[in-house]
Protein backbone atom coordinates (compact mmCIF):
# COMPACT_ATOMS: atom_id res chain seq x y z
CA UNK A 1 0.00 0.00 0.00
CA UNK A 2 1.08 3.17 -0.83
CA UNK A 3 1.43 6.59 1.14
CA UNK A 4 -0.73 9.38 -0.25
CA UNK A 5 1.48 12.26 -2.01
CA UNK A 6 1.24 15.29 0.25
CA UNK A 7 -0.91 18.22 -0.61
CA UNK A 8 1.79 20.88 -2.80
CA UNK A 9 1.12 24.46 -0.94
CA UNK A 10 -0.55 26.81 -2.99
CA UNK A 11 0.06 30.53 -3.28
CA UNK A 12 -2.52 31.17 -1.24
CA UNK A 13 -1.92 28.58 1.12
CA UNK A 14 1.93 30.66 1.67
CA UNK A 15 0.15 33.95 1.53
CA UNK A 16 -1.86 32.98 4.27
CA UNK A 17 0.71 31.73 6.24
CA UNK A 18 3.47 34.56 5.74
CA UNK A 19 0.08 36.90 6.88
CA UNK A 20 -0.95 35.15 10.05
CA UNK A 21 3.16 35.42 10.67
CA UNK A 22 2.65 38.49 10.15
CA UNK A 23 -0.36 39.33 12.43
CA UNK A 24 1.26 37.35 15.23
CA UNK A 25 4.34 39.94 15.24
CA UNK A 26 2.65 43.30 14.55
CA UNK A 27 0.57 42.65 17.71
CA UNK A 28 2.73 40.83 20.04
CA UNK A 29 2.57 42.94 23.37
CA UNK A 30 5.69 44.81 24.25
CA UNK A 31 7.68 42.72 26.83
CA UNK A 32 9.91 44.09 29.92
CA UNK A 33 13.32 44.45 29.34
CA UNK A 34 15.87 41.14 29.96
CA UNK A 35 19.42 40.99 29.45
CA UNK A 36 21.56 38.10 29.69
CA UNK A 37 25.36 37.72 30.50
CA UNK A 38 28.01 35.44 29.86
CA UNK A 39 31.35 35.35 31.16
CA UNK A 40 34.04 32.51 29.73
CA UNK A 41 38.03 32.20 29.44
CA UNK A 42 39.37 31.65 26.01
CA UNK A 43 42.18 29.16 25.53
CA UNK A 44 44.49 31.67 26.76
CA UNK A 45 42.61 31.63 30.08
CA UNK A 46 41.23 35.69 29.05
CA UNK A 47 38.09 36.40 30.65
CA UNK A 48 35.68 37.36 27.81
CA UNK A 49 32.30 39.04 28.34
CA UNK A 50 29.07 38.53 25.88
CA UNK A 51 25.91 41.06 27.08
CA UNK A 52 22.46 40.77 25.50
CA UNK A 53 19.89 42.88 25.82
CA UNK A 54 16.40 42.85 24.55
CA UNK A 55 13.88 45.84 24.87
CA UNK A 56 11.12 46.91 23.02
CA UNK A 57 11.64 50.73 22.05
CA UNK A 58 9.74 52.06 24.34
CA UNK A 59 11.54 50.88 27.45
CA UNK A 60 13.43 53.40 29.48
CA UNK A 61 16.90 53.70 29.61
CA UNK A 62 16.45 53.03 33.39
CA UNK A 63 14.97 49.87 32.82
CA UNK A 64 16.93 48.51 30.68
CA UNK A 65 19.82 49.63 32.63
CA UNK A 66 19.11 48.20 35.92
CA UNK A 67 18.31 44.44 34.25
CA UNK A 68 21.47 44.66 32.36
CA UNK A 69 23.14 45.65 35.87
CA UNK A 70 21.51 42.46 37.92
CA UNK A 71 22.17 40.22 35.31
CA UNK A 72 25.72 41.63 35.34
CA UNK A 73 26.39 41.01 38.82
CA UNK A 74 24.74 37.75 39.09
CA UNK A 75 26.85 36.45 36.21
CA UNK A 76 29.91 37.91 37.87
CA UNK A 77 28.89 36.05 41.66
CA UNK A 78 28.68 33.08 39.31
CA UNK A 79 31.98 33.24 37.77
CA UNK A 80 34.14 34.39 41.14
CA UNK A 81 32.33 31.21 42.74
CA UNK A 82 33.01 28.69 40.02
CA UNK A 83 37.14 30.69 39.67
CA UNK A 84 37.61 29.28 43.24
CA UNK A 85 35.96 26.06 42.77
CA UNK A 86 37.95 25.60 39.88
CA UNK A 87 40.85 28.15 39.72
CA UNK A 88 42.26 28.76 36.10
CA UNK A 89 45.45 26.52 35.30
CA UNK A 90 45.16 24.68 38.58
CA UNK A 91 45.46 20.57 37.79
């Protein structure tokens, strides 16, 4: 027994789509601010930083700047701990 050959998508089948894609983004509600932080050593043991920070345009610089700051220092508690537990070069 055979498997039935799939429906082929029509234009209007993709025109449909790409519009409720769309839709979905032109009315997403605006979101609080988030940042994220990431702290790592290279090969040559260099501490190297990577921020991200997502905020819809009509955030304040205040908010934006006090959840880059605690996820800063959290990331930063994280990495002294961990630089004891396991101190760079140590074996």
């Amino acid at each position: 027994m055979s498997e039935p050959t799939p429906r082929r998508l029509t234009l209007a089948d993709a025109y449909r789509d790409a519009q409720h894609v769309i839709d979905q983004l032109t009315t997403r509600a605006p979101s609080e601010p988030n940042a994220s932080v990431e702290i790592s050593r290279n090969a040559k043991g260099e501490v190297q930083f990577t921020t991200k920070v997502y905020a819809a345009s009509s955030a304040s610089a205040d908010d934006v700047e006090a959840v880059t700051g605690k996820a800063y220092d959290q990331a930063v508690q994280a990495f002294d701990a961990l630089a004891v537990k396991y101190p760079f070069g140590a074996e």
